[in-house]
N, C-alpha and C. Protein backbone atom coordinates (compact mmCIF):
# COMPACT_ATOMS: atom_id res chain seq x y z
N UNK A 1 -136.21 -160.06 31.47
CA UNK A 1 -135.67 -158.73 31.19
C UNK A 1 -134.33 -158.56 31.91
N UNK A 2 -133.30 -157.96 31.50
CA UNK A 2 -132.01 -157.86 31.54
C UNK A 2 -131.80 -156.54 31.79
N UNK A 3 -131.57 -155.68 33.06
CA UNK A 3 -131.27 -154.14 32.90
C UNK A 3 -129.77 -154.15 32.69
N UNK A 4 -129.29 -153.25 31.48
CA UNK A 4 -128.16 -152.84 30.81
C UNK A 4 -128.51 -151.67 31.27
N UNK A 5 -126.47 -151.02 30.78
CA UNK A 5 -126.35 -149.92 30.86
C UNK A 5 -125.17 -150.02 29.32
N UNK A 6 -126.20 -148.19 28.87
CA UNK A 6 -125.34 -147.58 27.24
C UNK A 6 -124.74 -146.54 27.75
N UNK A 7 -124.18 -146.20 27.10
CA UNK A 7 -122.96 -145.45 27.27
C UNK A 7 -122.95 -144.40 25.91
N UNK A 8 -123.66 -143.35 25.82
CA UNK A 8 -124.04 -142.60 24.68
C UNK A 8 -122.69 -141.39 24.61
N UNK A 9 -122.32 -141.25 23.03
CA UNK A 9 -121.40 -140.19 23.08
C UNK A 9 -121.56 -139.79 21.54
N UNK A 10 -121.66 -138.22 21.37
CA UNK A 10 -121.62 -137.62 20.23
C UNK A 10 -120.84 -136.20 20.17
N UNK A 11 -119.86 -135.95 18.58
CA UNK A 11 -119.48 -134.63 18.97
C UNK A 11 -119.68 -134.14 17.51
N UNK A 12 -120.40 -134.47 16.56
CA UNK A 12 -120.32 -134.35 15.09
C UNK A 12 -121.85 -133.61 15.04
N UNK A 13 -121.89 -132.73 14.49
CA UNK A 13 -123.67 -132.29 14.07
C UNK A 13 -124.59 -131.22 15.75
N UNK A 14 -125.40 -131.85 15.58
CA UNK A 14 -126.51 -131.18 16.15
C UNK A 14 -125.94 -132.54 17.86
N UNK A 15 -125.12 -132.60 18.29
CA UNK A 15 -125.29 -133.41 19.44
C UNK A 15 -126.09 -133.58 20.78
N UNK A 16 -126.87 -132.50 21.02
CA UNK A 16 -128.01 -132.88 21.50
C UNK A 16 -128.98 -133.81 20.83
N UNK A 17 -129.32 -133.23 19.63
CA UNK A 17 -130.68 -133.82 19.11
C UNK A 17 -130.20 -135.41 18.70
N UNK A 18 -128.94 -135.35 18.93
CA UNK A 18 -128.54 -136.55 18.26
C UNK A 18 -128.73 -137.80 18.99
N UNK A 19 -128.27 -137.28 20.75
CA UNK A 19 -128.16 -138.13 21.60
C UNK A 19 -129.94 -138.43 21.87
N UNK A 20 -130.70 -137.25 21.71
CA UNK A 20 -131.97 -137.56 22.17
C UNK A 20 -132.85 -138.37 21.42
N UNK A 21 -132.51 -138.36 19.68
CA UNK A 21 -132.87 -139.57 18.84
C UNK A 21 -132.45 -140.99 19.19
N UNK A 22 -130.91 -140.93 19.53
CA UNK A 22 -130.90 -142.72 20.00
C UNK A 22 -131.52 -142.68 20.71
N UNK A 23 -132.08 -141.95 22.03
CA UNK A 23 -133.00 -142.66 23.05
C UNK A 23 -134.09 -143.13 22.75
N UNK A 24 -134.42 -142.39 21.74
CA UNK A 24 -135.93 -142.55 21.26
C UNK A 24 -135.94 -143.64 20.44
N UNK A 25 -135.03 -143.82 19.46
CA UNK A 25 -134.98 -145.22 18.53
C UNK A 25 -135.01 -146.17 19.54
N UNK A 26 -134.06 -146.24 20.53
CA UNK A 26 -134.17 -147.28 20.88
C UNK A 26 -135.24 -148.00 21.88
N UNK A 27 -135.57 -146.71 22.42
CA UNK A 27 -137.44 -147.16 22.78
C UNK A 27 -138.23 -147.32 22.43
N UNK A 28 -137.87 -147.33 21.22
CA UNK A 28 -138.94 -147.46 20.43
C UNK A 28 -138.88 -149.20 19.82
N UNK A 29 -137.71 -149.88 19.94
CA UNK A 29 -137.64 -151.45 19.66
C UNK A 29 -138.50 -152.17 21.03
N UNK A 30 -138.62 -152.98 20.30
CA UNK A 30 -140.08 -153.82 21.18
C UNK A 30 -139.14 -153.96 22.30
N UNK A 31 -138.04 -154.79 22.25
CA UNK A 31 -137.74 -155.60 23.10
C UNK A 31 -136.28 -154.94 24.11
N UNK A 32 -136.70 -153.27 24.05
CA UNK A 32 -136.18 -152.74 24.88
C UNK A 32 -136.77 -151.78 25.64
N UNK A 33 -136.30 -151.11 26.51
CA UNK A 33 -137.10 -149.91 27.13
C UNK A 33 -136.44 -149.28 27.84
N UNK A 34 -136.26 -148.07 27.85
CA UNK A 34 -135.38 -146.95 28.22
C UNK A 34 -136.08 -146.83 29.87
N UNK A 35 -135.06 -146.68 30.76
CA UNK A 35 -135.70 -147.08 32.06
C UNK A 35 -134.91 -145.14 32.66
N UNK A 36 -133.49 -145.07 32.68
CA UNK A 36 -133.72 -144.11 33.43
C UNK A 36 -132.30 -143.37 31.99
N UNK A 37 -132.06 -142.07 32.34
CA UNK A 37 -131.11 -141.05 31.63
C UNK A 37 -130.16 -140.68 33.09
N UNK A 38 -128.95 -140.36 32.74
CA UNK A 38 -127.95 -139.36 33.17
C UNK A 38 -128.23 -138.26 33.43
N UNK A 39 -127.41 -137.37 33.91
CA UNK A 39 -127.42 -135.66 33.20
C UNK A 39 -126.29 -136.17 32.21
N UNK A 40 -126.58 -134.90 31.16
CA UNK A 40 -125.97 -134.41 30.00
C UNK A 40 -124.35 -134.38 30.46
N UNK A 41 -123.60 -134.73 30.01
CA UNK A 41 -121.83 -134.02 30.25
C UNK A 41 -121.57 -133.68 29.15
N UNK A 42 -120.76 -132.49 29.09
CA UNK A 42 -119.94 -132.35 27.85
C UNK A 42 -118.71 -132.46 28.64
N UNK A 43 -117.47 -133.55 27.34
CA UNK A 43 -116.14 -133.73 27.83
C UNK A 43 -114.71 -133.35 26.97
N UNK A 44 -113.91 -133.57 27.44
CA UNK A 44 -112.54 -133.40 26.15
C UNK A 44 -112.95 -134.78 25.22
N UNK A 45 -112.54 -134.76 24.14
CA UNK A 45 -112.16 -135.90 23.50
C UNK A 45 -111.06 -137.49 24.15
N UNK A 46 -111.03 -138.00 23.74
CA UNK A 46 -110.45 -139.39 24.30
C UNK A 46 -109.61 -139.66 23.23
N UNK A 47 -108.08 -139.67 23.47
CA UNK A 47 -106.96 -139.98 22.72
C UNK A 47 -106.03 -138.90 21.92
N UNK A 48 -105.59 -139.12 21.23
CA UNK A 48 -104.77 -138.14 20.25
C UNK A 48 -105.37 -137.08 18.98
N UNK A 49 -106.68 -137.57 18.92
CA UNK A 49 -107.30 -137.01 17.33
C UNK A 49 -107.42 -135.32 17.59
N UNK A 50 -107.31 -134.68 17.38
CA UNK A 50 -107.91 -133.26 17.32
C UNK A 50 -109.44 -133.16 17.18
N UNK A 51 -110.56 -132.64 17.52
CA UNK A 51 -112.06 -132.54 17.05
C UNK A 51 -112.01 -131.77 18.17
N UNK A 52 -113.68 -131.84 18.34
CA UNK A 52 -114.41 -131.22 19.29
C UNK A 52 -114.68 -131.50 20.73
N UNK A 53 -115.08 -131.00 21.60
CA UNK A 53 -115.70 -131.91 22.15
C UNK A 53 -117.05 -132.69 22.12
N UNK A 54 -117.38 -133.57 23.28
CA UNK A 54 -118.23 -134.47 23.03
C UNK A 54 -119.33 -134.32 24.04
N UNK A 55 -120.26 -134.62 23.81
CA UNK A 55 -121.93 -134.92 24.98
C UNK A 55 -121.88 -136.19 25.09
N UNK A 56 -121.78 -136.62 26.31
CA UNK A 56 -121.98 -137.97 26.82
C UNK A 56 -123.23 -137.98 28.20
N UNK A 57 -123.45 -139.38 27.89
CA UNK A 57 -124.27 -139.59 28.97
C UNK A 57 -124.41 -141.28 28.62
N UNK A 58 -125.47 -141.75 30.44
CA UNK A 58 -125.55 -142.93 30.18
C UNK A 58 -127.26 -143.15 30.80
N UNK A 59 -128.00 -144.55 29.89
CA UNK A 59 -128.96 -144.99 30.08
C UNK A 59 -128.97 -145.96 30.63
N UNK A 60 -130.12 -146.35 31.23
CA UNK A 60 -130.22 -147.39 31.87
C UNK A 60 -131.47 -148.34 30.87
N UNK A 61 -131.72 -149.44 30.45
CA UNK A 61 -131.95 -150.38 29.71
C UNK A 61 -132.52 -151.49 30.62
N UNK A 62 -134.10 -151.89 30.15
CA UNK A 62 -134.08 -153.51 30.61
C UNK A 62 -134.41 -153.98 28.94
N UNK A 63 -133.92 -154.98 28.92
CA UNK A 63 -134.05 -155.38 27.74
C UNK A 63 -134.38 -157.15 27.83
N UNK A 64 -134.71 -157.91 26.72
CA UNK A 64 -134.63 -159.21 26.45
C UNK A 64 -133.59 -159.84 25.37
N UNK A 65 -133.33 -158.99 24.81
CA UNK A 65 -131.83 -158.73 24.13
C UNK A 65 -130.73 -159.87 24.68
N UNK A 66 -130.15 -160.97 23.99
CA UNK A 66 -128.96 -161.42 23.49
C UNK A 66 -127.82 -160.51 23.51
N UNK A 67 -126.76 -160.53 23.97
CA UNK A 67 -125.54 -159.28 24.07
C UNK A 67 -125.98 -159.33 22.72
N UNK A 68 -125.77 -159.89 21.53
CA UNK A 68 -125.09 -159.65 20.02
C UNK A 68 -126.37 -159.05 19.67
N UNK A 69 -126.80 -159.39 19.85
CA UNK A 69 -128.28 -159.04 19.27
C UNK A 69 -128.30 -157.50 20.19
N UNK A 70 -128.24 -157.46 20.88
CA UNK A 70 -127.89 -155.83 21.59
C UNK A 70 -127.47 -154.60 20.94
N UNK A 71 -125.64 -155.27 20.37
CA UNK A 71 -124.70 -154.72 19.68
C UNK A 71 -125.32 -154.47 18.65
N UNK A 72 -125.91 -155.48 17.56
CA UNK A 72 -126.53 -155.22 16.48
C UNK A 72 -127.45 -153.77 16.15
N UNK A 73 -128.18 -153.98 17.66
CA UNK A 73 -129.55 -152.97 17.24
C UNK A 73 -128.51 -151.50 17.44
N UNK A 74 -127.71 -151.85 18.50
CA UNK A 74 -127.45 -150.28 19.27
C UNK A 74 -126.20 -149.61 17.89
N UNK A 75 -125.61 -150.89 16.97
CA UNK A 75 -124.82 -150.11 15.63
C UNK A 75 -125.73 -150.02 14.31
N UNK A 76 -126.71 -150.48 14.45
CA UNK A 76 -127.81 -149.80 13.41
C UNK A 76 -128.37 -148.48 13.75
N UNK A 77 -128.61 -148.16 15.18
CA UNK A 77 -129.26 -146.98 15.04
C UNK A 77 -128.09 -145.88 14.85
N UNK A 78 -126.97 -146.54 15.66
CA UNK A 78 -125.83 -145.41 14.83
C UNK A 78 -125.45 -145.10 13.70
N UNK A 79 -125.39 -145.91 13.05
CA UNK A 79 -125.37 -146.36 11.27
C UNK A 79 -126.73 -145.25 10.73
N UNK A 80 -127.91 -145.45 11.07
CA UNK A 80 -129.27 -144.62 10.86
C UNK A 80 -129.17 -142.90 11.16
N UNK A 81 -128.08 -142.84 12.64
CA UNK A 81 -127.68 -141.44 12.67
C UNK A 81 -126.69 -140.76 12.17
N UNK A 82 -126.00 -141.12 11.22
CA UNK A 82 -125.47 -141.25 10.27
C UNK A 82 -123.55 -141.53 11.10
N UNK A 83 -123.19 -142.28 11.84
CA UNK A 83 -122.03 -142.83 12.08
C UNK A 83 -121.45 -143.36 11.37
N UNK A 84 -119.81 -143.02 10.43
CA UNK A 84 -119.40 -143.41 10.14
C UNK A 84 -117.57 -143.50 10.46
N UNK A 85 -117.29 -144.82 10.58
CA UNK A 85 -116.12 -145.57 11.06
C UNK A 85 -114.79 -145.60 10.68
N UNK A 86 -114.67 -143.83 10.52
CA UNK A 86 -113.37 -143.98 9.88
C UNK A 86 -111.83 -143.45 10.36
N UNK A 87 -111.94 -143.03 12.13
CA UNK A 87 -110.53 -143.01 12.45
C UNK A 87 -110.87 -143.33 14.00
N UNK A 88 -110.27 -145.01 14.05
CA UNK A 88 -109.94 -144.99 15.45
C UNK A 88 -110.01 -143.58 16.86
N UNK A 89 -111.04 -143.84 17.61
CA UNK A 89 -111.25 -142.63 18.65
C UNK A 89 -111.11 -140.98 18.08
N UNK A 90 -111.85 -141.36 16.80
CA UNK A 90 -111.94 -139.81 16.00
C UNK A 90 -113.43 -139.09 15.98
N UNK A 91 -113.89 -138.41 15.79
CA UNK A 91 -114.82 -137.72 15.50
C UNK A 91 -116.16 -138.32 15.31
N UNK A 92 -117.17 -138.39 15.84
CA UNK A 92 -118.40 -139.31 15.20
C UNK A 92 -120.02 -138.54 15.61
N UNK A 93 -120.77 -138.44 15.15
CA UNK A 93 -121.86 -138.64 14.96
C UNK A 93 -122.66 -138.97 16.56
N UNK A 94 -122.44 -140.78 16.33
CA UNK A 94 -122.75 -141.21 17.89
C UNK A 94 -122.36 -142.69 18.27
N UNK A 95 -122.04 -142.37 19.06
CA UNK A 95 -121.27 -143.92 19.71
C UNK A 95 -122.05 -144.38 20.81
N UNK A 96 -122.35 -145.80 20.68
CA UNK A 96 -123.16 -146.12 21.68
C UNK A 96 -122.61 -147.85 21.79
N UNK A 97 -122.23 -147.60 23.51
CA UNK A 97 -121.08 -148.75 24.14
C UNK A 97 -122.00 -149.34 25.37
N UNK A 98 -122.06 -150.37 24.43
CA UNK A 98 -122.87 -151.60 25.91
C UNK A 98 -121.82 -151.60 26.95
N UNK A 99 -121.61 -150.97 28.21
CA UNK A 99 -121.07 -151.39 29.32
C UNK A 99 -121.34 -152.24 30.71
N UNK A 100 -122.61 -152.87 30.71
CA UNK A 100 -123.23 -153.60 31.65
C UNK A 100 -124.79 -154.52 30.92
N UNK A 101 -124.61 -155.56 30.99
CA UNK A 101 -125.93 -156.36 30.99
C UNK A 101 -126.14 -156.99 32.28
N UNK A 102 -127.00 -156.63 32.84
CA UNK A 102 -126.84 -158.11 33.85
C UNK A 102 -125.81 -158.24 34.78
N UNK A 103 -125.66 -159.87 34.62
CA UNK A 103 -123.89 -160.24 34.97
C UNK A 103 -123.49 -160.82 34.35
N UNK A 104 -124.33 -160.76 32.66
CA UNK A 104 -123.16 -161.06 31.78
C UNK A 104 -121.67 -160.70 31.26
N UNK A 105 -121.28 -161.76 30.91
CA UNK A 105 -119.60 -161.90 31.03
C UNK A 105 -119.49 -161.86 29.46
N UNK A 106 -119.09 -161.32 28.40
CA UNK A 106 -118.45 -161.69 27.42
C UNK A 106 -117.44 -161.28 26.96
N UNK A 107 -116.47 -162.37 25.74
CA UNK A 107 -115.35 -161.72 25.89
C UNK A 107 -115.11 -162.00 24.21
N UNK A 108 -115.47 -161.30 23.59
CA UNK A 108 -115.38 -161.88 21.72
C UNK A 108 -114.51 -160.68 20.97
N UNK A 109 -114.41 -161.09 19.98
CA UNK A 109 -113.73 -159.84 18.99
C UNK A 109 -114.85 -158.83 18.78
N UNK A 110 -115.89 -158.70 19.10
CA UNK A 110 -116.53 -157.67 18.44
C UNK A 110 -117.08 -157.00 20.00
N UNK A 111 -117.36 -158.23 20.49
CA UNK A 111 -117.99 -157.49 22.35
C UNK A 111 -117.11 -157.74 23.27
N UNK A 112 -117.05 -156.99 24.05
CA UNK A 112 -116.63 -157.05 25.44
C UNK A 112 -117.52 -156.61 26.54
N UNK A 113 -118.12 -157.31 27.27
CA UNK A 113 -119.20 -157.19 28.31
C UNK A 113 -118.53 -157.76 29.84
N UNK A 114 -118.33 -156.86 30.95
CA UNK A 114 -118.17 -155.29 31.01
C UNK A 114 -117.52 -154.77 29.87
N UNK A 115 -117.80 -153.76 29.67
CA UNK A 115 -116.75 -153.00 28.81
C UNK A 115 -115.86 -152.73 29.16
N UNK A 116 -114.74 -153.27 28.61
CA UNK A 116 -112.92 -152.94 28.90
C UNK A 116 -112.22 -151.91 29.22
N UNK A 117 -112.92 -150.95 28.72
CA UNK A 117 -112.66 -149.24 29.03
C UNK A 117 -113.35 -148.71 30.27
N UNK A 118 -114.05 -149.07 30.34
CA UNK A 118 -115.13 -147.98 31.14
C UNK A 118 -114.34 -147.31 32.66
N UNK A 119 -113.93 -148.37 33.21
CA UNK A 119 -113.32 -148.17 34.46
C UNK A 119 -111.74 -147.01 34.60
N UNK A 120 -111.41 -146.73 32.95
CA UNK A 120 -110.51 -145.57 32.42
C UNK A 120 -111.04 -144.57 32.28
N UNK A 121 -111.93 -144.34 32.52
CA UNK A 121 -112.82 -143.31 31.67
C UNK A 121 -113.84 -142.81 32.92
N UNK A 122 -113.54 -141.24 32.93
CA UNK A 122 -114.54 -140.56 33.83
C UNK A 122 -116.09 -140.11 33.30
N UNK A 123 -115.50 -140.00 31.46
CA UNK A 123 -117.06 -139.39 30.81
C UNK A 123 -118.08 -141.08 31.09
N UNK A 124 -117.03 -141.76 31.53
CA UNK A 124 -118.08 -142.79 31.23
C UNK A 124 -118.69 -143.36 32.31
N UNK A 125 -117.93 -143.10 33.68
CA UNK A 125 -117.95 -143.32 35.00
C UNK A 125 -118.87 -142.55 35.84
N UNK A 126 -118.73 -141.05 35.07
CA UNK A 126 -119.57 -139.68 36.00
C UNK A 126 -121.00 -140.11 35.76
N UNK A 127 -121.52 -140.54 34.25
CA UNK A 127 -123.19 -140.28 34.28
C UNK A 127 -123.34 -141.68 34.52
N UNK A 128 -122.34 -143.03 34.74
CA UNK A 128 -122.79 -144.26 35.10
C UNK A 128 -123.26 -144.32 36.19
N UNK A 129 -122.27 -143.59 37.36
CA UNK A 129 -123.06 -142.99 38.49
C UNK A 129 -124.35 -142.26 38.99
N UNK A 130 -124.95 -141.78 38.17
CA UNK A 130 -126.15 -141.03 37.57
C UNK A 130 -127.28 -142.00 37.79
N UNK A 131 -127.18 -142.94 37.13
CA UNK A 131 -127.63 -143.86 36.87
C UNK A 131 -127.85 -145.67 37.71
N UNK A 132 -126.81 -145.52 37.77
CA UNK A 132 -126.69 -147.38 38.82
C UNK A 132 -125.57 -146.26 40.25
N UNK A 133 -125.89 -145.51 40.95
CA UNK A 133 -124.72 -145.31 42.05
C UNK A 133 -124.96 -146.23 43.20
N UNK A 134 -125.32 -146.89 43.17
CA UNK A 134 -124.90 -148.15 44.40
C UNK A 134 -124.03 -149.28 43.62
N UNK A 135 -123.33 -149.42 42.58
CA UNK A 135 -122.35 -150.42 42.18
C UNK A 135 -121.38 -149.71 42.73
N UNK A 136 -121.05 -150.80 42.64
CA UNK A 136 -119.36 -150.69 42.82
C UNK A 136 -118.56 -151.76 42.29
N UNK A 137 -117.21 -151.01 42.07
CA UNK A 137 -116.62 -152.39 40.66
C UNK A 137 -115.02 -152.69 41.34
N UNK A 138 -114.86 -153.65 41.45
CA UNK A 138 -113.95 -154.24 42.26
C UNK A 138 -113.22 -153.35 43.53
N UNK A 139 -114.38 -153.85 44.15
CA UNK A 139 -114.55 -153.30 45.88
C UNK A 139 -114.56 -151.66 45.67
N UNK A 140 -114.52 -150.68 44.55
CA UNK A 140 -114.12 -149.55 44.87
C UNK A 140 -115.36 -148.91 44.32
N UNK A 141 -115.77 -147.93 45.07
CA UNK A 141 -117.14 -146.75 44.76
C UNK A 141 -116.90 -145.52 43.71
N UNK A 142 -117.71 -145.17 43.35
CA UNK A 142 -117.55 -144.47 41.70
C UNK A 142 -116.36 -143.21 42.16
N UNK A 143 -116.75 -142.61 43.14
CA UNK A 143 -115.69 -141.64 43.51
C UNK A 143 -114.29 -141.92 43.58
N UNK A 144 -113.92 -142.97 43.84
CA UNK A 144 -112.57 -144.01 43.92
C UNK A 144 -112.36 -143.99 42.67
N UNK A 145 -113.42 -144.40 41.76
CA UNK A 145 -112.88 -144.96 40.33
C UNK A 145 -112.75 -143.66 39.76
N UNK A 146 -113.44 -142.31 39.57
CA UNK A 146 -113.31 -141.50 39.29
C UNK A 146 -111.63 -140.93 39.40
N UNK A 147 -112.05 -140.63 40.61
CA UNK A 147 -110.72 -139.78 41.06
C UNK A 147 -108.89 -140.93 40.55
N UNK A 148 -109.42 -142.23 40.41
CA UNK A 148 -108.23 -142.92 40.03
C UNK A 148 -108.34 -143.09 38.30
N UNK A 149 -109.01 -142.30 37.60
CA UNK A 149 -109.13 -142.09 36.14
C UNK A 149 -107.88 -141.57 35.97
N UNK A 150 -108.16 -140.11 36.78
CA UNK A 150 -107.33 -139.22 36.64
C UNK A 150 -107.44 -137.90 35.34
N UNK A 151 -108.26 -138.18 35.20
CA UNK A 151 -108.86 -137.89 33.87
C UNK A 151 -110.49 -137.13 34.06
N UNK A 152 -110.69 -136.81 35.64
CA UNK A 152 -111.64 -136.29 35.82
C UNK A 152 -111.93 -134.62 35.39
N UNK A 153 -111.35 -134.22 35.19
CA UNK A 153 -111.51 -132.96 35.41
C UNK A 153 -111.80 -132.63 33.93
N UNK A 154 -111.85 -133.74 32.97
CA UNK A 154 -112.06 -133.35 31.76
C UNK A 154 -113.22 -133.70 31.41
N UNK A 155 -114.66 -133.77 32.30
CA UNK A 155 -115.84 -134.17 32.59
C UNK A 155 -116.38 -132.66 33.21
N UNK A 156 -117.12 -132.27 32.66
CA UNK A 156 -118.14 -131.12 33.56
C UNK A 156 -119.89 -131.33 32.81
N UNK A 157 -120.17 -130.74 33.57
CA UNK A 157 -121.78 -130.86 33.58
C UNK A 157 -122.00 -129.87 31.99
N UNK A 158 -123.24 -130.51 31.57
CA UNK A 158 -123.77 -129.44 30.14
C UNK A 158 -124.32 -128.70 30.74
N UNK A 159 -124.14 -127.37 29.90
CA UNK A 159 -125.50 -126.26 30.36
C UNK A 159 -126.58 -126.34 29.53
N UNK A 160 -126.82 -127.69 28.95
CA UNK A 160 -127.77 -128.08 28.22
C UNK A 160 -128.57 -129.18 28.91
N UNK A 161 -129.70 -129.14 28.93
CA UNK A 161 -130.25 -130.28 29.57
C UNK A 161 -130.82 -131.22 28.45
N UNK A 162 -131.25 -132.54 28.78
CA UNK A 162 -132.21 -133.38 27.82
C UNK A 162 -133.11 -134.31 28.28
């Protein structure tokens, strides 16, 4: 078993219920198991698009899962919640970003394990902390990485719980 960490984000529809169905799909595959949740964040959007904002959070995962075989399951159940892929860092349904297996390393056109972003990103940094807060990612502690986002303040807590 392999503990991963997902990286859940939705701003299209019902985004609670949305985020609380991937958890459940995906505990529901044999060969995974939902080990711990985040709190809820709602954040600004990420990039130039205009929308809404978004509910993020992150899980914690042990799995037996192959990275690809990972990717596979975790863009079917998005595909199932009805995600569809049509503007670069635009609007979606639900996005769900393998950012940690293990200490696997990959580096392909379709995966990147760590995830390439994450360490830019506070929505993705605040509930990773939630979750694994004794890492630390090149020598520096989540508060370091946070505060050097710069981009924190566009992270606050939901007044929604899940």
């Amino acid at each position: 078993m392999t503990i991963s960490y997902l990286a859940l984000g939705s701003n299209l529809g019902d985004r609670l219920e949305t985020l609380q169905k991937a958890v459940e799909l995906l505990d529901q595959e044999n060969d995974i198991q939902v080990m711990r949740k985040s709190k809820l964040y709602e954040t600004l959007p990420y990039g130039d698009v205009p929308q809404e904002n978004y509910y993020n959070a992150v899980i914690q995962i042990s799995t037996t899962c192959e990275p690809l075989q990972l990717l596979e399951k975790t863009q079917a159940i998005e595909k199932t919640l009805g995600r569809e892929r049509l503007i670069h860092w635009g609007p979606r349904t639900l996005d769900i970003d393998i950012l940690l297996m293990g200490d696997e390393q990959v580096a392909t056109e379709r995966l990147t394990i760590p995830h390439k972003e994450m360490l830019k990103r506070s929505f993705v940094l605040t509930p990773l902390k939630d979750v694994y807060p004794e890492a630390t990612f090149q020598g520096k502690s989540f508060d370091e990485l946070i505060t050097s986002t710069g981009n924190q303040a566009e992270v606050w807590l939901s007044k929604e719980s899940w």
